[in-house]
C-alpha atoms as a PDB file:
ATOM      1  CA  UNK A   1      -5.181  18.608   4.573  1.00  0.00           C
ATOM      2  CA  UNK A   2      -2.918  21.007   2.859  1.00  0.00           C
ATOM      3  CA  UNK A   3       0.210  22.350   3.884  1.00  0.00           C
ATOM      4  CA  UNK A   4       0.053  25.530   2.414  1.00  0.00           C
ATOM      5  CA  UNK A   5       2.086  24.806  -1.067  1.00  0.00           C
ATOM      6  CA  UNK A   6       0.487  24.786  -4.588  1.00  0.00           C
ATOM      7  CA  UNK A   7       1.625  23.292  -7.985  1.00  0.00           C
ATOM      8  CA  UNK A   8       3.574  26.702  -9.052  1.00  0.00           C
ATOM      9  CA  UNK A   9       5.359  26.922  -5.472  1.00  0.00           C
ATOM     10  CA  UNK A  10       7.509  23.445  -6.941  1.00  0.00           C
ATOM     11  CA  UNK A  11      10.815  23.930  -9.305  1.00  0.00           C
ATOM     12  CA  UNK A  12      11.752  22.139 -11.526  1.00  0.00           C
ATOM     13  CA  UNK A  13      14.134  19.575 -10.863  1.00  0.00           C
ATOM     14  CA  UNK A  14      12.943  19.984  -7.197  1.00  0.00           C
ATOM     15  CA  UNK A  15      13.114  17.003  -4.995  1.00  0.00           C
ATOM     16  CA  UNK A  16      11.789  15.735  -1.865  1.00  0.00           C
ATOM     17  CA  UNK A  17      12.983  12.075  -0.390  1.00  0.00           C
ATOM     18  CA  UNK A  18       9.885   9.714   1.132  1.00  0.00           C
ATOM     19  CA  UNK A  19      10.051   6.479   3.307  1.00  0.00           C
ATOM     20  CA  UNK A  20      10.411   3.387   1.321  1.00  0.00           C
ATOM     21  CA  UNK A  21       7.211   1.085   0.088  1.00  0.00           C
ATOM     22  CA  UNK A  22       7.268  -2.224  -1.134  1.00  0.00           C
ATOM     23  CA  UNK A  23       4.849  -3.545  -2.864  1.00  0.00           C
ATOM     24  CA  UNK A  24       4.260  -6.725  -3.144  1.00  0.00           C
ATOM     25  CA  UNK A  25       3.670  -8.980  -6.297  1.00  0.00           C
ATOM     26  CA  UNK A  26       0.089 -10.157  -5.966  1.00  0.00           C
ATOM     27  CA  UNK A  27      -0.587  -6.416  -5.118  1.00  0.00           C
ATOM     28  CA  UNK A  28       1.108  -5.162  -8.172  1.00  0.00           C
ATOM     29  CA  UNK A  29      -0.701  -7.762 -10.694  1.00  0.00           C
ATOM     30  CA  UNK A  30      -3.789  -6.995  -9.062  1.00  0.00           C
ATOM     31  CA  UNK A  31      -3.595  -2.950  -9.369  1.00  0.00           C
ATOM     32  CA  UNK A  32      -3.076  -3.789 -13.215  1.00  0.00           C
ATOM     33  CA  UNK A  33      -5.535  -6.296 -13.823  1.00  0.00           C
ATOM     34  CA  UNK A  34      -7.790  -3.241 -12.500  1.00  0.00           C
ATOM     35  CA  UNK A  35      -6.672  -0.376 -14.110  1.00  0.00           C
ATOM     36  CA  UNK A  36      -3.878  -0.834 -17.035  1.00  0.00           C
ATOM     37  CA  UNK A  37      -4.093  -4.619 -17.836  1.00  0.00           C
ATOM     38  CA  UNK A  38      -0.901  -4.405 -20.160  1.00  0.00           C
ATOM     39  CA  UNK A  39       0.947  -8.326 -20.741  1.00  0.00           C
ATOM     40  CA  UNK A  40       3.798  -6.767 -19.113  1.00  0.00           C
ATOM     41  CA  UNK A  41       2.123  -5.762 -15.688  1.00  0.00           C
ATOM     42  CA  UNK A  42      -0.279  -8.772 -15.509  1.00  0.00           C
ATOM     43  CA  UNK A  43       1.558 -11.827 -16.671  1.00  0.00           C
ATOM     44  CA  UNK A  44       5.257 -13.511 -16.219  1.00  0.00           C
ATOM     45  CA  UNK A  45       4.861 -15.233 -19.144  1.00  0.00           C
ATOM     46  CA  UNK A  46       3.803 -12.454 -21.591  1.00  0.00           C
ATOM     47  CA  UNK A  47       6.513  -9.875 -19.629  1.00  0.00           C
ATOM     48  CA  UNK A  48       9.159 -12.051 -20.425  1.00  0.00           C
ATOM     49  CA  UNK A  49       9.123 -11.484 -23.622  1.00  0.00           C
ATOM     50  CA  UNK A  50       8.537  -7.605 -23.523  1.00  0.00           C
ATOM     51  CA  UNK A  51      10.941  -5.363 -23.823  1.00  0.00           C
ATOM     52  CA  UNK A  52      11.497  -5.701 -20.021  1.00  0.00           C
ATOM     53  CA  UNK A  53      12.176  -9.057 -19.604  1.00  0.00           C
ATOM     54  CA  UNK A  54      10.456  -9.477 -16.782  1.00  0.00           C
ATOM     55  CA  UNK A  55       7.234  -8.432 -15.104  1.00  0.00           C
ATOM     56  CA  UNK A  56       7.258  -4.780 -14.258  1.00  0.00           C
ATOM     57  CA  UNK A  57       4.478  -2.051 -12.653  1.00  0.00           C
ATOM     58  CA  UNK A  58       2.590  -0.161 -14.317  1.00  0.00           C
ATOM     59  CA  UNK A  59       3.693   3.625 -14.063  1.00  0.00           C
ATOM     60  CA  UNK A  60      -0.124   4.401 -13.069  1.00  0.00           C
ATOM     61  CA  UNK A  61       0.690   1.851  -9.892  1.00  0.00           C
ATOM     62  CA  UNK A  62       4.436   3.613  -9.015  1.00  0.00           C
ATOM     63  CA  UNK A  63       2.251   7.568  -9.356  1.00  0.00           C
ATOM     64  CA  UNK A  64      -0.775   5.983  -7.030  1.00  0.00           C
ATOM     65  CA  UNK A  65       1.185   6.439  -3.268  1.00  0.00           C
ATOM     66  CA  UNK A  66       2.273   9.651  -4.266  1.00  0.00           C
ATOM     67  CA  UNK A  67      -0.118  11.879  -2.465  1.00  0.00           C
ATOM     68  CA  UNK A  68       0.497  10.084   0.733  1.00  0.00           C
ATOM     69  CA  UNK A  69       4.332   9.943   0.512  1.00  0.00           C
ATOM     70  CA  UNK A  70       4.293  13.985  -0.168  1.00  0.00           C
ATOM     71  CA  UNK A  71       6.269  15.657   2.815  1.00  0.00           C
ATOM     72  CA  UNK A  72       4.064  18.127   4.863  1.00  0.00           C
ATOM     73  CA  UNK A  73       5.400  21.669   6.061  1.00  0.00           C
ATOM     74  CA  UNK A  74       7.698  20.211   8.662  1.00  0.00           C
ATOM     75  CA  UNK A  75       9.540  17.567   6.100  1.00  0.00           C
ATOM     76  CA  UNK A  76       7.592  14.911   8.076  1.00  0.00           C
ATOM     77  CA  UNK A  77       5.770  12.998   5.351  1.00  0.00           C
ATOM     78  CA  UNK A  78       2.871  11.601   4.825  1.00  0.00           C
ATOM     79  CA  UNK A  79       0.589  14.608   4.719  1.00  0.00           C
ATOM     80  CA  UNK A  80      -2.589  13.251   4.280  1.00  0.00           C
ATOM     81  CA  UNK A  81      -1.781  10.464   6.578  1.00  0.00           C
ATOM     82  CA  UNK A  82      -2.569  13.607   9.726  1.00  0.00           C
ATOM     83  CA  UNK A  83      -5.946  13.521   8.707  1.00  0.00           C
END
């Protein structure tokens, strides 16, 4: 369901605030075993000695709830949640 706005209706620098998502752990290894299997998304061990330090998401897995987290035309959120 679309609420009327296209790619060239956003500015840039344009912002738009969403509710907050946590996502846990097991969730976050599991999304990168799947789909970008890096030693820093899929193992403590490996990430530790990244340039992180420490396990991290893959940017794939922070983009994925972005479609559902877009604000419809009233500022709502959650756009394609109303389907």
């Amino acid at each position: 369901m679309s609420d009327g706005r296209y790619f060239e209706d956003l500015a840039v620098g344009q912002t738009f605030r969403s509710k907050a998502l946590r996502i846990e752990k097991d969730r976050m290894i599991a999304f990168a075993q799947e789909f970008d299997p890096q030693p820093q998304h899929v193992s403590e061990q490996a990430a530790a000695s990244s340039q992180f330090g420490r396990l991290v998401a893959s940017g794939w897995h922070t983009a994925a709830p972005s479609p559902t987290e877009t604000p419809d035309a009233e500022g709502s959120g959650g756009a394609a949640r109303r389907a």
